[in-house]
PDB file of N, CA and C in Angstrom:
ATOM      1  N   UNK A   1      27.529  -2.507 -20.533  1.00  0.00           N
ATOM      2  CA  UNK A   1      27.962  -3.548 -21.434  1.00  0.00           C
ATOM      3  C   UNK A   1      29.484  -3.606 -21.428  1.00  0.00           C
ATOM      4  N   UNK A   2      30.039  -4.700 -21.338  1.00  0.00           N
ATOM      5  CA  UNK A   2      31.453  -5.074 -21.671  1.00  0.00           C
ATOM      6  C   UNK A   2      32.143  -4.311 -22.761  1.00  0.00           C
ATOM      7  N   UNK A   3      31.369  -3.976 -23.634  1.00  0.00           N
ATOM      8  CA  UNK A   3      31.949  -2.761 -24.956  1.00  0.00           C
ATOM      9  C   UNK A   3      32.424  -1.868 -24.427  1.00  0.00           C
ATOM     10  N   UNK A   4      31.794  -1.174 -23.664  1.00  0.00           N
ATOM     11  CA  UNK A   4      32.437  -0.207 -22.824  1.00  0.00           C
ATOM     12  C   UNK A   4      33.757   0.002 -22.760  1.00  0.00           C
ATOM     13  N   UNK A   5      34.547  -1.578 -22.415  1.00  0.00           N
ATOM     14  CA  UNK A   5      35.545  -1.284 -22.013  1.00  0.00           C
ATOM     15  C   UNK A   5      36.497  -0.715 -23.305  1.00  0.00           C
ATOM     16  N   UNK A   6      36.632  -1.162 -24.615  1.00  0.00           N
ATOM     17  CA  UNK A   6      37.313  -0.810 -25.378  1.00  0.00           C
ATOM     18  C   UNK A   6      36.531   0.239 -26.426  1.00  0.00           C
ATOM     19  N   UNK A   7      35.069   0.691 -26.326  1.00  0.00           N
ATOM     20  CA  UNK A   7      34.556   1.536 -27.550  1.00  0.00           C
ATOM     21  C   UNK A   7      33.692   2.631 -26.188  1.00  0.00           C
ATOM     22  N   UNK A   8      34.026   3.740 -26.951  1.00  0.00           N
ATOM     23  CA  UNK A   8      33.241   4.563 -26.373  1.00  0.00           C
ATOM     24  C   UNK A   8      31.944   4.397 -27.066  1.00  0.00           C
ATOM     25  N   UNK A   9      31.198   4.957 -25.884  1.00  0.00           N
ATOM     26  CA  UNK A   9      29.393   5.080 -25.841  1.00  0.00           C
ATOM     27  C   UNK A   9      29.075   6.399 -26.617  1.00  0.00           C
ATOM     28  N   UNK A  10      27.708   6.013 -27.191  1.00  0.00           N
ATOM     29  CA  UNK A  10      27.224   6.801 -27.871  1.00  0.00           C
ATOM     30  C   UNK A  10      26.698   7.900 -27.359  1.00  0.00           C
ATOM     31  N   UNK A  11      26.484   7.658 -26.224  1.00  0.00           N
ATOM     32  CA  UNK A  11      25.852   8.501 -25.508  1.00  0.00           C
ATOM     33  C   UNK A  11      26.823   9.741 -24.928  1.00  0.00           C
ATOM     34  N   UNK A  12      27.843   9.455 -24.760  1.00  0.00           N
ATOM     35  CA  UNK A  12      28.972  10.455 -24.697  1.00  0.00           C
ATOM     36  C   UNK A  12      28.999  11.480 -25.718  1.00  0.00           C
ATOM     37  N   UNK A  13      28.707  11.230 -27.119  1.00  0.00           N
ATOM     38  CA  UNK A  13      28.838  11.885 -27.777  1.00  0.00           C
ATOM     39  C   UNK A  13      27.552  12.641 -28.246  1.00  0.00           C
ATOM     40  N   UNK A  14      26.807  12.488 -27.482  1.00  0.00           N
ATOM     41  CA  UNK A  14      25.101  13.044 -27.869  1.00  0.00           C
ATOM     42  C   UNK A  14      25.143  14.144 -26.453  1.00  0.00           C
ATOM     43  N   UNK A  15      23.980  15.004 -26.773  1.00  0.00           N
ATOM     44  CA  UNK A  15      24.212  16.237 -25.882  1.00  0.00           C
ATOM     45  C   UNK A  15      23.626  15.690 -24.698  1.00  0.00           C
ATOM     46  N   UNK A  16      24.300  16.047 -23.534  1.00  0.00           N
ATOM     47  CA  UNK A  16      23.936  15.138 -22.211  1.00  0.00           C
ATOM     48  C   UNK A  16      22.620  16.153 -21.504  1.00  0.00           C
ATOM     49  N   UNK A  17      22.029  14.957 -20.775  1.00  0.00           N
ATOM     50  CA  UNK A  17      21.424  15.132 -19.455  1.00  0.00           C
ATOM     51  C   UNK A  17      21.560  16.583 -18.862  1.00  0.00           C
ATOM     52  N   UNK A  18      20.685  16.971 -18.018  1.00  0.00           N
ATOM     53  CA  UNK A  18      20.835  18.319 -17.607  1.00  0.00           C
ATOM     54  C   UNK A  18      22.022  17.448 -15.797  1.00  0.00           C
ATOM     55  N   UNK A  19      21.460  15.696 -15.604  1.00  0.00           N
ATOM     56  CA  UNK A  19      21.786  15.309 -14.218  1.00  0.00           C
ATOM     57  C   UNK A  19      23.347  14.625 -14.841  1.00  0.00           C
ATOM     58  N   UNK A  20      23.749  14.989 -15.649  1.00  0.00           N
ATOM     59  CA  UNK A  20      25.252  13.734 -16.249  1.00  0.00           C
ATOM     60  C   UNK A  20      25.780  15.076 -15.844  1.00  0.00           C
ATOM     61  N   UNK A  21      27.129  14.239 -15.441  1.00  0.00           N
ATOM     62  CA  UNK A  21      28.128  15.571 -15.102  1.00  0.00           C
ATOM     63  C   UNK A  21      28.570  15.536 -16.769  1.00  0.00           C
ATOM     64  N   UNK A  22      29.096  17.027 -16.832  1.00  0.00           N
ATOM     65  CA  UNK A  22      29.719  17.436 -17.966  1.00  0.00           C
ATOM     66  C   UNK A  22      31.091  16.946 -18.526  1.00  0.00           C
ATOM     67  N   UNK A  23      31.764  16.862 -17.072  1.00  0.00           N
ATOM     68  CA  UNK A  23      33.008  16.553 -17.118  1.00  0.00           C
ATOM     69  C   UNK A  23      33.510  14.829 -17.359  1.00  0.00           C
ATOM     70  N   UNK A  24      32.118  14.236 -17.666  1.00  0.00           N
ATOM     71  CA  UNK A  24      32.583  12.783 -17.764  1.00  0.00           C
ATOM     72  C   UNK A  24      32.929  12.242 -19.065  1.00  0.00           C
ATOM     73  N   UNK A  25      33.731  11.573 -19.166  1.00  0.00           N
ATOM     74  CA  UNK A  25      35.257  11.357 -20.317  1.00  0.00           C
ATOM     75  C   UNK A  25      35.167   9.549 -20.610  1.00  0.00           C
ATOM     76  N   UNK A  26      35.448   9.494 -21.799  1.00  0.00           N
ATOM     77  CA  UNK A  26      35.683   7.760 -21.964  1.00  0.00           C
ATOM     78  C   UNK A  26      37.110   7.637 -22.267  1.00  0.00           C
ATOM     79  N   UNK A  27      37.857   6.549 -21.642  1.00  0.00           N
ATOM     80  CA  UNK A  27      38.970   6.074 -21.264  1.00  0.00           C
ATOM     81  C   UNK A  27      38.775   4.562 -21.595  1.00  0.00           C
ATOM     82  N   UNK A  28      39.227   3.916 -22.191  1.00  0.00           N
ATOM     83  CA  UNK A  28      39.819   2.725 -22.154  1.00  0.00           C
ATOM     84  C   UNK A  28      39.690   2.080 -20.844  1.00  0.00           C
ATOM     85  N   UNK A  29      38.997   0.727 -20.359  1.00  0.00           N
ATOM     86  CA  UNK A  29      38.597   0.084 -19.498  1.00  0.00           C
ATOM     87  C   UNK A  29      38.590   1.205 -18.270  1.00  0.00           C
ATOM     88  N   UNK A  30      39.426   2.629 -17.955  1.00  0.00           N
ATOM     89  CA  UNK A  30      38.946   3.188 -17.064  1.00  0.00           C
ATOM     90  C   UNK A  30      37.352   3.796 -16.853  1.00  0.00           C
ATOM     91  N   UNK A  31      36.706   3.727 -17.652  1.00  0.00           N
ATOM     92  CA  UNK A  31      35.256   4.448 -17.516  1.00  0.00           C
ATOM     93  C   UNK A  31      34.454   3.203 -17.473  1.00  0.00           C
ATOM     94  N   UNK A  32      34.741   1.865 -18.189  1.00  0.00           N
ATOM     95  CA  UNK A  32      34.097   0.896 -17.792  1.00  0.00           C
ATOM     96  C   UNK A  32      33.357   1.126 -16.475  1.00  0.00           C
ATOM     97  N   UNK A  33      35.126   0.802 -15.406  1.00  0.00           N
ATOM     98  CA  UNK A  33      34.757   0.318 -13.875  1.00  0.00           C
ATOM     99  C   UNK A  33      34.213   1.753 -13.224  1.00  0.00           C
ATOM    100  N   UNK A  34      34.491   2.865 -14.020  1.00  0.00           N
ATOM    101  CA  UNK A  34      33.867   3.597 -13.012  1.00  0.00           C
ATOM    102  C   UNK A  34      32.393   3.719 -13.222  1.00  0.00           C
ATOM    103  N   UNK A  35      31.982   3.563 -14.356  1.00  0.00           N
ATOM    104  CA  UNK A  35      30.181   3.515 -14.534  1.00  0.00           C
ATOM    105  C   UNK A  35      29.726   1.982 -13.415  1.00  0.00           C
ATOM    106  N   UNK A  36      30.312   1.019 -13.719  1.00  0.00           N
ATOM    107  CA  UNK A  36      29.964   0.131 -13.222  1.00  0.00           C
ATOM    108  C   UNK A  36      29.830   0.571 -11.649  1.00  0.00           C
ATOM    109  N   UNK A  37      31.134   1.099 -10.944  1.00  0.00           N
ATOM    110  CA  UNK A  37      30.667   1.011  -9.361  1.00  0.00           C
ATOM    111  C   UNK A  37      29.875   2.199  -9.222  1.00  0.00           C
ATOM    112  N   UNK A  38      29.602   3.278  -9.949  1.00  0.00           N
ATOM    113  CA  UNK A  38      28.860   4.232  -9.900  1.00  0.00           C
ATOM    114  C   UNK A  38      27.078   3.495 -10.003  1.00  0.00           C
ATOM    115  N   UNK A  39      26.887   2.771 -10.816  1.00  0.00           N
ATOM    116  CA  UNK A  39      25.315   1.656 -10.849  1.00  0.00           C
ATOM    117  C   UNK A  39      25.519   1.062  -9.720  1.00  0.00           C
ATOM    118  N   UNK A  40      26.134   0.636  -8.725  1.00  0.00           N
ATOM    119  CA  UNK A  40      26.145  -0.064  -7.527  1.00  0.00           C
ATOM    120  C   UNK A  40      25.950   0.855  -6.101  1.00  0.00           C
ATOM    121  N   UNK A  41      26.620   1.937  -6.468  1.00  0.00           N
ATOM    122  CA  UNK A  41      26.858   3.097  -5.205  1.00  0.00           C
ATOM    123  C   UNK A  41      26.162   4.019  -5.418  1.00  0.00           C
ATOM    124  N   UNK A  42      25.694   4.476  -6.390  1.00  0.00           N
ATOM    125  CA  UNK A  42      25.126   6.331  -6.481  1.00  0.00           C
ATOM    126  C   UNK A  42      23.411   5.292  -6.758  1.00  0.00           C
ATOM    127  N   UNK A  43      22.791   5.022  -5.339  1.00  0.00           N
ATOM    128  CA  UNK A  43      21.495   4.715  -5.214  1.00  0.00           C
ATOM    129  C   UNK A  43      21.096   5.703  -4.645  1.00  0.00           C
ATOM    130  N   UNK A  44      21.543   6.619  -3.913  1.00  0.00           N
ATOM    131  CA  UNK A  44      20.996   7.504  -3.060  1.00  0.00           C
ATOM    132  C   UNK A  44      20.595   9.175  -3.806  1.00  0.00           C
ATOM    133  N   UNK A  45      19.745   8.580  -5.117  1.00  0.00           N
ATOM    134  CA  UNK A  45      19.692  10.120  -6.176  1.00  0.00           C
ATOM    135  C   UNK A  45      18.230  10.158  -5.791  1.00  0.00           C
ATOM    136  N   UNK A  46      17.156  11.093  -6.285  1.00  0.00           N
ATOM    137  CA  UNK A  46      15.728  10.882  -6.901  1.00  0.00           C
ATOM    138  C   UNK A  46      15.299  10.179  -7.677  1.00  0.00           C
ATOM    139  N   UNK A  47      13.946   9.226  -7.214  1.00  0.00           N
ATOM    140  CA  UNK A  47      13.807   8.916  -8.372  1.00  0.00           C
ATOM    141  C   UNK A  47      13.874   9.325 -10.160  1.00  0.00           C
ATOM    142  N   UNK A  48      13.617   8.664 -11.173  1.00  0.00           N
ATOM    143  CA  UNK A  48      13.654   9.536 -12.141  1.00  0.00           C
ATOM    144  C   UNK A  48      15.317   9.850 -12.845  1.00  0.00           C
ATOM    145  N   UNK A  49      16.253   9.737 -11.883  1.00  0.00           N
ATOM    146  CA  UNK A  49      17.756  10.449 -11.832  1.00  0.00           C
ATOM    147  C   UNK A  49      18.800   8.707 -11.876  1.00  0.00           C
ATOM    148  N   UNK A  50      19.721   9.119 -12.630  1.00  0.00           N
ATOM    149  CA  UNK A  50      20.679   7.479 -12.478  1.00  0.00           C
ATOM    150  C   UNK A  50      19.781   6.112 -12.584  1.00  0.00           C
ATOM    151  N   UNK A  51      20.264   5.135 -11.569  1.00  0.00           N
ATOM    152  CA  UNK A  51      19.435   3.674 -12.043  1.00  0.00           C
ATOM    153  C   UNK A  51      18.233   4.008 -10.937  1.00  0.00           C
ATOM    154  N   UNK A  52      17.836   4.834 -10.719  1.00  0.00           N
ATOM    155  CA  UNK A  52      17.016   4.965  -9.601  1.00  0.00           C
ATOM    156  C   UNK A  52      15.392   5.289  -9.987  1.00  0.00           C
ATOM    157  N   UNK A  53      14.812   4.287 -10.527  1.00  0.00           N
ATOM    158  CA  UNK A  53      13.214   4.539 -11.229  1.00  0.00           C
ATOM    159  C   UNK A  53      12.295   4.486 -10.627  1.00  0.00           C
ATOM    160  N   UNK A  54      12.170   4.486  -9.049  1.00  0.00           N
ATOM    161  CA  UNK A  54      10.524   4.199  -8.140  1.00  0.00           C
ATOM    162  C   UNK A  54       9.969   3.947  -8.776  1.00  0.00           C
ATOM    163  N   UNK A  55       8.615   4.704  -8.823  1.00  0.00           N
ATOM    164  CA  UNK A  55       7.823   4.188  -9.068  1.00  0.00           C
ATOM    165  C   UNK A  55       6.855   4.404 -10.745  1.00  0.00           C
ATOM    166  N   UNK A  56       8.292   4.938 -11.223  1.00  0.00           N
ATOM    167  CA  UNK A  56       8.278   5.309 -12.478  1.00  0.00           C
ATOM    168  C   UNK A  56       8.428   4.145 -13.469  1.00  0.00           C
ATOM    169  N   UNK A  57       8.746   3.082 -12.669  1.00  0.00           N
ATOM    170  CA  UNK A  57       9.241   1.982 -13.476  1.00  0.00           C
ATOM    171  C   UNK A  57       7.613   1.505 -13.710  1.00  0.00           C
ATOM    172  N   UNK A  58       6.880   1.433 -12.841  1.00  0.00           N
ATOM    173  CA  UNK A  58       5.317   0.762 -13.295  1.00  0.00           C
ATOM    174  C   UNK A  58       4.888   1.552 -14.742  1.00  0.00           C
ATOM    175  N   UNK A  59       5.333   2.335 -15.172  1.00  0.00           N
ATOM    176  CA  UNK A  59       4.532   3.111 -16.230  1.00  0.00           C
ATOM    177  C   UNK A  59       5.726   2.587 -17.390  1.00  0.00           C
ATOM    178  N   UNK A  60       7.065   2.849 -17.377  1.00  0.00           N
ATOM    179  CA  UNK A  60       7.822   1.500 -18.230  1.00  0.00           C
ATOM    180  C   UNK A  60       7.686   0.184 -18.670  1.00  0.00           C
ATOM    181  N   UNK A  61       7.388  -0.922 -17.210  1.00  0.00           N
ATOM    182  CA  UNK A  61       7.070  -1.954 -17.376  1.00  0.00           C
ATOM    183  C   UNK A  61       5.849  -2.346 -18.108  1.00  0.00           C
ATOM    184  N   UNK A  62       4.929  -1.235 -17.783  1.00  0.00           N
ATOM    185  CA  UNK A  62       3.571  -1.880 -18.662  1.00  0.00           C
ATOM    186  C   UNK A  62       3.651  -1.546 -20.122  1.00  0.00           C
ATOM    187  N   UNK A  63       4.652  -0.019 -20.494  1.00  0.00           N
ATOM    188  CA  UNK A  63       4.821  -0.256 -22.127  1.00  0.00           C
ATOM    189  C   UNK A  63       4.963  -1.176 -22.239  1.00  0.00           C
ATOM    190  N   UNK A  64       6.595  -2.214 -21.926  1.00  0.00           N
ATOM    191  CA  UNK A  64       7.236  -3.073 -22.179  1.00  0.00           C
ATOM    192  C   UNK A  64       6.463  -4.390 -22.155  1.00  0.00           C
ATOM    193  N   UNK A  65       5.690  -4.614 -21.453  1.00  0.00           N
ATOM    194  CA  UNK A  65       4.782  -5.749 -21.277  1.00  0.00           C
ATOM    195  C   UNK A  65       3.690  -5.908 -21.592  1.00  0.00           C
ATOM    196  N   UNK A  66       3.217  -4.636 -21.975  1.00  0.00           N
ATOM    197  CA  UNK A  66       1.794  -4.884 -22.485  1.00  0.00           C
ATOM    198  C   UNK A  66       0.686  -6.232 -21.871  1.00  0.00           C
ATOM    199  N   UNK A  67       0.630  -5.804 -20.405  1.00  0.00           N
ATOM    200  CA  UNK A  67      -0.243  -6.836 -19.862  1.00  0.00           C
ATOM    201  C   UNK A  67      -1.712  -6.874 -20.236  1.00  0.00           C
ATOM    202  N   UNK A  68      -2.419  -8.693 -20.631  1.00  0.00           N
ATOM    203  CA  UNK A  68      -3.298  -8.534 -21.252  1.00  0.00           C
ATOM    204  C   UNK A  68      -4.217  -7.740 -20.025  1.00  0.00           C
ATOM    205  N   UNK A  69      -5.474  -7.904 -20.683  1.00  0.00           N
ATOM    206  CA  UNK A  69      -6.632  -6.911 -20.041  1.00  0.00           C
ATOM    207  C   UNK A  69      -6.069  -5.859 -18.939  1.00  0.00           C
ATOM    208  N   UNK A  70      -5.326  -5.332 -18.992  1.00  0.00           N
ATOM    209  CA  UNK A  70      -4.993  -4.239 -18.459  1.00  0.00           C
ATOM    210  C   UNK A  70      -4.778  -3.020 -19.218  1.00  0.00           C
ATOM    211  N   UNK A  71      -6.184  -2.142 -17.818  1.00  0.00           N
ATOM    212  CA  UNK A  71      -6.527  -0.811 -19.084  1.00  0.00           C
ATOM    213  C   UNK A  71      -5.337   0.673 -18.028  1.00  0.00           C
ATOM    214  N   UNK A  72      -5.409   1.656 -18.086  1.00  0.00           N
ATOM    215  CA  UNK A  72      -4.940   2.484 -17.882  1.00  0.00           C
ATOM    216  C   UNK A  72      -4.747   2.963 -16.948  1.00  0.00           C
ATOM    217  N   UNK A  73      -6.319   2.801 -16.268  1.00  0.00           N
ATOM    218  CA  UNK A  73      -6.126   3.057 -15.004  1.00  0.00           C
ATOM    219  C   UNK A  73      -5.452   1.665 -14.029  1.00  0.00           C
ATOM    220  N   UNK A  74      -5.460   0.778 -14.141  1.00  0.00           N
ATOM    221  CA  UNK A  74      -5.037  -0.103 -13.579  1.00  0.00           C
ATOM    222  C   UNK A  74      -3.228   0.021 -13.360  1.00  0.00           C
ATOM    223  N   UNK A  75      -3.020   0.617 -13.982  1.00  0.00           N
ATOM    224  CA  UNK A  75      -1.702   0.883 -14.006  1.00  0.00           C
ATOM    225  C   UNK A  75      -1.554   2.137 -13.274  1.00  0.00           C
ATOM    226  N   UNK A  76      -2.089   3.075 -13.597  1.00  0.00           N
ATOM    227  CA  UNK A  76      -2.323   4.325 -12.678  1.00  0.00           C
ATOM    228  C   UNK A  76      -2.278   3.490 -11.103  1.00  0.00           C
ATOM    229  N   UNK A  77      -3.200   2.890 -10.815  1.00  0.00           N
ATOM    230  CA  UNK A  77      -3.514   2.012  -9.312  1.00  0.00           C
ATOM    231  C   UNK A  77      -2.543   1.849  -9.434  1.00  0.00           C
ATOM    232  N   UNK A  78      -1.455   1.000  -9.641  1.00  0.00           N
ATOM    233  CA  UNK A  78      -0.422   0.522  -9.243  1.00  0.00           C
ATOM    234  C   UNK A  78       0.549   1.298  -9.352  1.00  0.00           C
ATOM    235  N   UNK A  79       0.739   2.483  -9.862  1.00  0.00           N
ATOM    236  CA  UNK A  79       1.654   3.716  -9.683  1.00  0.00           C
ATOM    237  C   UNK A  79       0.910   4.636  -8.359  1.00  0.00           C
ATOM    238  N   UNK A  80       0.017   3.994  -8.167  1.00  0.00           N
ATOM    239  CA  UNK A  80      -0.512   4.947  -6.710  1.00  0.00           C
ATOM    240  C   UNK A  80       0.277   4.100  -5.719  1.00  0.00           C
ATOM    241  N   UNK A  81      -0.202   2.697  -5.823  1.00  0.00           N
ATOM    242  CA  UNK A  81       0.437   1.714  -4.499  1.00  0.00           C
ATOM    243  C   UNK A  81       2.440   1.873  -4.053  1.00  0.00           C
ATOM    244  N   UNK A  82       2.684   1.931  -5.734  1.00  0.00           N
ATOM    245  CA  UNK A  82       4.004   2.014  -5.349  1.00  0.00           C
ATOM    246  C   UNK A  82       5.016   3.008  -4.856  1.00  0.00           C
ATOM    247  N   UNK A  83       4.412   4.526  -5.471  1.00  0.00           N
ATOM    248  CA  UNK A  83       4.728   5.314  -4.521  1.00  0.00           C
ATOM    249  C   UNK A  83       4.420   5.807  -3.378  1.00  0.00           C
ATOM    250  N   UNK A  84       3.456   5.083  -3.121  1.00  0.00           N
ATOM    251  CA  UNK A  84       2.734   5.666  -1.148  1.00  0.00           C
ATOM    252  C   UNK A  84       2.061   5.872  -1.235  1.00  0.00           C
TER     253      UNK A  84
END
Protein backbone atom coordinates (compact mmCIF):
# COMPACT_ATOMS: atom_id res chain seq x y z
CA UNK A 1 0.00 0.00 0.00
CA UNK A 2 1.07 3.59 -0.73
CA UNK A 3 0.96 4.16 3.27
CA UNK A 4 3.91 2.54 3.38
CA UNK A 5 5.58 5.22 2.14
CA UNK A 6 5.11 7.69 5.03
CA UNK A 7 3.65 5.22 8.13
CA UNK A 8 5.28 2.31 9.21
CA UNK A 9 3.55 -1.20 9.05
CA UNK A 10 2.17 -2.97 11.64
CA UNK A 11 3.62 -5.75 10.96
CA UNK A 12 7.08 -4.48 11.73
CA UNK A 13 6.18 -4.09 14.98
CA UNK A 14 4.56 -7.57 15.71
CA UNK A 15 6.98 -10.53 16.30
CA UNK A 16 8.15 -11.64 12.81
CA UNK A 17 8.12 -14.69 10.67
CA UNK A 18 10.64 -17.35 11.37
CA UNK A 19 11.27 -16.48 6.87
CA UNK A 20 11.34 -12.20 7.45
CA UNK A 21 14.77 -11.20 7.88
CA UNK A 22 15.27 -9.71 11.31
CA UNK A 23 17.19 -7.00 10.18
CA UNK A 24 14.37 -5.33 8.16
CA UNK A 25 13.76 -1.56 9.21
CA UNK A 26 11.01 1.09 8.08
CA UNK A 27 12.37 4.23 6.54
CA UNK A 28 10.44 6.81 5.02
CA UNK A 29 9.58 6.06 1.25
CA UNK A 30 12.93 3.96 1.48
CA UNK A 31 11.21 0.60 2.55
CA UNK A 32 8.27 1.44 0.38
CA UNK A 33 10.45 0.74 -2.93
CA UNK A 34 12.31 -1.83 -1.43
CA UNK A 35 9.22 -4.15 -0.45
CA UNK A 36 7.81 -3.25 -3.67
CA UNK A 37 10.83 -4.57 -5.97
CA UNK A 38 11.35 -7.31 -3.49
CA UNK A 39 7.19 -8.57 -4.58
CA UNK A 40 8.47 -8.37 -8.18
CA UNK A 41 12.01 -10.16 -7.82
CA UNK A 42 12.18 -12.57 -4.77
CA UNK A 43 9.73 -15.20 -6.89
CA UNK A 44 12.24 -17.72 -6.68
CA UNK A 45 11.31 -18.79 -2.65
CA UNK A 46 8.98 -22.03 -1.72
CA UNK A 47 5.87 -22.09 -1.96
CA UNK A 48 4.11 -21.07 1.27
CA UNK A 49 7.28 -18.34 1.76
CA UNK A 50 6.94 -14.37 0.36
CA UNK A 51 4.19 -13.75 -2.51
CA UNK A 52 4.82 -17.22 -3.56
CA UNK A 53 1.40 -19.43 -2.73
CA UNK A 54 1.25 -22.60 -5.35
CA UNK A 55 -0.89 -24.40 -4.73
CA UNK A 56 -1.80 -23.26 -1.42
CA UNK A 57 -3.71 -20.56 -2.84
CA UNK A 58 -6.69 -23.19 -3.89
CA UNK A 59 -7.37 -23.79 -0.16
CA UNK A 60 -7.42 -19.65 0.37
CA UNK A 61 -9.44 -18.97 -2.58
CA UNK A 62 -12.20 -21.30 -1.66
CA UNK A 63 -12.36 -19.74 2.05
CA UNK A 64 -12.59 -16.48 0.29
CA UNK A 65 -15.16 -17.53 -2.22
CA UNK A 66 -17.10 -19.86 -0.83
CA UNK A 67 -18.06 -21.58 -4.14
CA UNK A 68 -21.64 -22.70 -4.31
CA UNK A 69 -22.04 -26.58 -4.24
CA UNK A 70 -18.63 -27.12 -3.61
CA UNK A 71 -17.87 -29.70 -0.92
CA UNK A 72 -14.33 -30.43 0.40
CA UNK A 73 -13.15 -32.74 -1.42
CA UNK A 74 -13.59 -30.94 -4.54
CA UNK A 75 -11.23 -28.58 -3.48
CA UNK A 76 -8.86 -31.18 -2.22
CA UNK A 77 -9.12 -32.34 -6.30
CA UNK A 78 -8.10 -29.20 -7.25
CA UNK A 79 -5.21 -28.87 -4.76
CA UNK A 80 -4.18 -32.30 -6.23
CA UNK A 81 -4.32 -30.88 -10.00
CA UNK A 82 -2.45 -27.85 -9.07
CA UNK A 83 0.37 -29.12 -7.49
CA UNK A 84 1.20 -32.16 -9.84
Amino acid sequence: SPDLILNRPDWLREPRGADVDPGVQWFPFVTFWQLTFDQVFSTNVDDGHGHSYGADAVYMWADILEPANWSESDVERLYEKMAG
